[in-house]
N, C-alpha and C. Protein backbone atom coordinates (compact mmCIF):
# COMPACT_ATOMS: atom_id res chain seq x y z
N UNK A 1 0.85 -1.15 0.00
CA UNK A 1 0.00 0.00 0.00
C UNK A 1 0.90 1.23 0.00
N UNK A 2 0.63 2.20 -0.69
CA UNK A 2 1.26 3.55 -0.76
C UNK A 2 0.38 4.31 -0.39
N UNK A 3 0.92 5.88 0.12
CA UNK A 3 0.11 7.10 0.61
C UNK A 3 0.56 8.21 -0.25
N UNK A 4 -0.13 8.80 -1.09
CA UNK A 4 0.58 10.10 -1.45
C UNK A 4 0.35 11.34 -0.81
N UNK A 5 0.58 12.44 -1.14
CA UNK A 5 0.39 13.44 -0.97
C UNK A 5 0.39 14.13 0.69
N UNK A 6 1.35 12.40 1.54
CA UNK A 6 1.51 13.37 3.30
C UNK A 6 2.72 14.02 3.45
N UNK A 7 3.14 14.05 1.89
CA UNK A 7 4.77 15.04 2.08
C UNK A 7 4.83 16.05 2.31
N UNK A 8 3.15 16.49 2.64
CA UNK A 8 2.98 18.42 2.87
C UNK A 8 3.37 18.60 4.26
N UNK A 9 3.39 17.02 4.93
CA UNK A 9 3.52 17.68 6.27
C UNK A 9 4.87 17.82 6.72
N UNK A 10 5.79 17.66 5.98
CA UNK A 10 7.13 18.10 5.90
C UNK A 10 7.05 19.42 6.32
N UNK A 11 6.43 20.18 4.98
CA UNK A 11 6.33 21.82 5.05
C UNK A 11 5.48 22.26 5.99
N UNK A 12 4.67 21.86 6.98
CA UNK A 12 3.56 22.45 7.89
C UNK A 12 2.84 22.20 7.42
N UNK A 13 2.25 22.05 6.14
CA UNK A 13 0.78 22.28 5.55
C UNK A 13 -0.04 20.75 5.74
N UNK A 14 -1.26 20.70 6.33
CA UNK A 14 -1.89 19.23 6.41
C UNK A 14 -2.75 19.27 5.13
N UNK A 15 -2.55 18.41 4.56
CA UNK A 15 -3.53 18.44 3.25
C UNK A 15 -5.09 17.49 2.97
N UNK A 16 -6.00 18.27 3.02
CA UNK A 16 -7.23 17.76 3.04
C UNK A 16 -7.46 15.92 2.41
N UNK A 17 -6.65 15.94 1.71
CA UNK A 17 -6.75 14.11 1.12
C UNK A 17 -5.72 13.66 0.83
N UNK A 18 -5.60 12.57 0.59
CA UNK A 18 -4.28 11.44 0.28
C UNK A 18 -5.05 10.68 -0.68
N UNK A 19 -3.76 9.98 -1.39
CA UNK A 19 -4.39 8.96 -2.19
C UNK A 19 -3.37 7.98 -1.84
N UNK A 20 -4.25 6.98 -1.69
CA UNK A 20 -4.19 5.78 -1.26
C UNK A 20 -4.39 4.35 -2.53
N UNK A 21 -2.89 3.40 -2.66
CA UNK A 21 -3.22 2.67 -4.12
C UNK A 21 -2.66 1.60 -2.97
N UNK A 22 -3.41 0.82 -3.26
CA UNK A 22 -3.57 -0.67 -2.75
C UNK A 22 -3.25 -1.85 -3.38
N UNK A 23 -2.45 -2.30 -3.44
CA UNK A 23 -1.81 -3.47 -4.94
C UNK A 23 -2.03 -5.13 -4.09
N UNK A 24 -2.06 -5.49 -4.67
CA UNK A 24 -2.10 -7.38 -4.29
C UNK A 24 -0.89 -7.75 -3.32
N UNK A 25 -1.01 -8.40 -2.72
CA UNK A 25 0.34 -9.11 -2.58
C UNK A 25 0.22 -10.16 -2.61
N UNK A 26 1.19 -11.44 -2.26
CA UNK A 26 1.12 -12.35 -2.95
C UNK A 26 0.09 -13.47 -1.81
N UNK A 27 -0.35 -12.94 -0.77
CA UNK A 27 -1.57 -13.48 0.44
C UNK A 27 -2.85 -13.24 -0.59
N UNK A 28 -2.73 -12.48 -2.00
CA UNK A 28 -4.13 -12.11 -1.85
C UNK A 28 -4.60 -12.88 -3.20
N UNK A 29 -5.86 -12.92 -2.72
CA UNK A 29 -6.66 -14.21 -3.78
C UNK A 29 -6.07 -13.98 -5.00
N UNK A 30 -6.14 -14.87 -6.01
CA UNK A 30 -6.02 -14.58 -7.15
C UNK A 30 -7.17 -13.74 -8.23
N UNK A 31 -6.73 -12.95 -9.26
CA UNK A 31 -6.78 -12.22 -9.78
C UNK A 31 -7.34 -10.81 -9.37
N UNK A 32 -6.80 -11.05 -8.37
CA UNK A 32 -7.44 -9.13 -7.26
C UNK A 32 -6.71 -8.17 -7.44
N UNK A 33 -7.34 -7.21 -8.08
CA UNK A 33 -6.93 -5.84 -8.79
C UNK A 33 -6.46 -4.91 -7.64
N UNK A 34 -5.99 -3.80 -8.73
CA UNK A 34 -5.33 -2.98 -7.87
C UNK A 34 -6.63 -1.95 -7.49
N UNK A 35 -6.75 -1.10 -6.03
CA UNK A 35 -7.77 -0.50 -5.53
C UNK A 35 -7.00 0.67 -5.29
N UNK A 36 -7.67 1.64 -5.66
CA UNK A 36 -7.36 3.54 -5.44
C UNK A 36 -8.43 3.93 -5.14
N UNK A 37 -7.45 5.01 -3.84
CA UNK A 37 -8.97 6.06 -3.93
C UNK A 37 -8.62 6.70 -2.93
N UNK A 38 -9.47 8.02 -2.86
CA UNK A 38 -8.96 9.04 -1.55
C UNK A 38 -9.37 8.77 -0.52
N UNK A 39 -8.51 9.97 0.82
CA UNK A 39 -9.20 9.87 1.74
C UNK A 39 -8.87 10.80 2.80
N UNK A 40 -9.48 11.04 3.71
CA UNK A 40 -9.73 12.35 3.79
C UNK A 40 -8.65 12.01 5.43
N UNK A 41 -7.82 13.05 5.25
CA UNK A 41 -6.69 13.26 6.22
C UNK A 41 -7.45 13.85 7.70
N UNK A 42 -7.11 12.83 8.93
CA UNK A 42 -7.30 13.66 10.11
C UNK A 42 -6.42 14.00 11.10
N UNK A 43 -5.56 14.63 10.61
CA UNK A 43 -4.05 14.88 11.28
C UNK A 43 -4.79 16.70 12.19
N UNK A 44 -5.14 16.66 13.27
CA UNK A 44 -5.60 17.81 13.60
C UNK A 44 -5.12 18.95 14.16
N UNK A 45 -4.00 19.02 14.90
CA UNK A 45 -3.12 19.05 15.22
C UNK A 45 -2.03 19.27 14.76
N UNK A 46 -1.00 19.96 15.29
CA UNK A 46 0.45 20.40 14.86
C UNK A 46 1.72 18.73 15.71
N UNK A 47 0.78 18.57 16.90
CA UNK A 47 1.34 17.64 17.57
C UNK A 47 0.93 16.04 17.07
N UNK A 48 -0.10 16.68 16.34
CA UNK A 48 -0.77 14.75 15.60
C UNK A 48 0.80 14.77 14.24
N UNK A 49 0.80 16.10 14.04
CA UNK A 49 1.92 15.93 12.81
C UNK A 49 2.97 15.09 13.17
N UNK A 50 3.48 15.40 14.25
CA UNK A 50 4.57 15.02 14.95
C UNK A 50 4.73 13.25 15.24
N UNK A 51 3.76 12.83 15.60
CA UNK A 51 3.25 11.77 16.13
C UNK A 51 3.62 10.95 14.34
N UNK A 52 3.15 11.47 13.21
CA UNK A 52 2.79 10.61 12.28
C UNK A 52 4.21 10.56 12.02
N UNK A 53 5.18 11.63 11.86
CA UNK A 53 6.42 11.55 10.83
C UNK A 53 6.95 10.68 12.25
N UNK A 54 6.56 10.68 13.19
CA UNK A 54 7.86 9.90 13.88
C UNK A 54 7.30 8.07 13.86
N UNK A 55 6.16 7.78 13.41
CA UNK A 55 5.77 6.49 13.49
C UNK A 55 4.77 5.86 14.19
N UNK A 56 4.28 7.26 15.12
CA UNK A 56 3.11 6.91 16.08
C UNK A 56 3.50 7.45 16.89
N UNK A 57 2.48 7.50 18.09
CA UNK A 57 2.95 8.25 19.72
C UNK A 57 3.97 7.62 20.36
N UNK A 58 4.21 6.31 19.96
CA UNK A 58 4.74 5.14 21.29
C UNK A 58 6.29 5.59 20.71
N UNK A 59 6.52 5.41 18.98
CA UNK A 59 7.87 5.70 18.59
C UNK A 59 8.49 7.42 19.23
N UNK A 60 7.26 8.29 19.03
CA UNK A 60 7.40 9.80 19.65
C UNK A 60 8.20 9.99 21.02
N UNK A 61 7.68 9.00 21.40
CA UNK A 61 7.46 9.08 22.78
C UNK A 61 8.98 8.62 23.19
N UNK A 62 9.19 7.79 22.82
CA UNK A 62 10.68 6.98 22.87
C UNK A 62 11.73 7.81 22.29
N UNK A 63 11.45 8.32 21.25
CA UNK A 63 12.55 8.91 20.55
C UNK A 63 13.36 10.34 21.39
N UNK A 64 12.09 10.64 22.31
CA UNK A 64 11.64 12.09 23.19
C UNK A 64 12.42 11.42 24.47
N UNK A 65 12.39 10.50 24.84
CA UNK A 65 13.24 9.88 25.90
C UNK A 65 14.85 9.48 25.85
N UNK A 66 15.06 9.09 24.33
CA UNK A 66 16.62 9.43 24.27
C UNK A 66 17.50 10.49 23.74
């Protein structure tokens, strides 16, 4: 699975949608297509930003401790 468009939060900016492309892997039934489609970003926060580029709260949180 890929995410596009959360590279805004590099620059500060949270961007209202992502696109999201979903490909097979090799667990998945046979002949199952590839799935796209948006979705709507809830990063609300300056501190949710934080949380995502570092991997989640728990990685945040740890990284903030060493």
């Amino acid at each position: 699975m890929s995410i596009t468009g959360l590279e805004a939060l590099n620059d500060g900016v949270t961007p209202k949608t992502v696109r999201v492309t979903a490909e097979p892997s090799e667990f998945s039934p046979e002949g199952k297509q590839t799935v796209e489609f948006d979705a709507v970003v809830r990063i609300d926060t300056p501190g949710e930003a934080d949380y995502y580029r570092n991997g989640g709260i728990l990685q945040y949180v740890l990284r903030s401790l060493v």
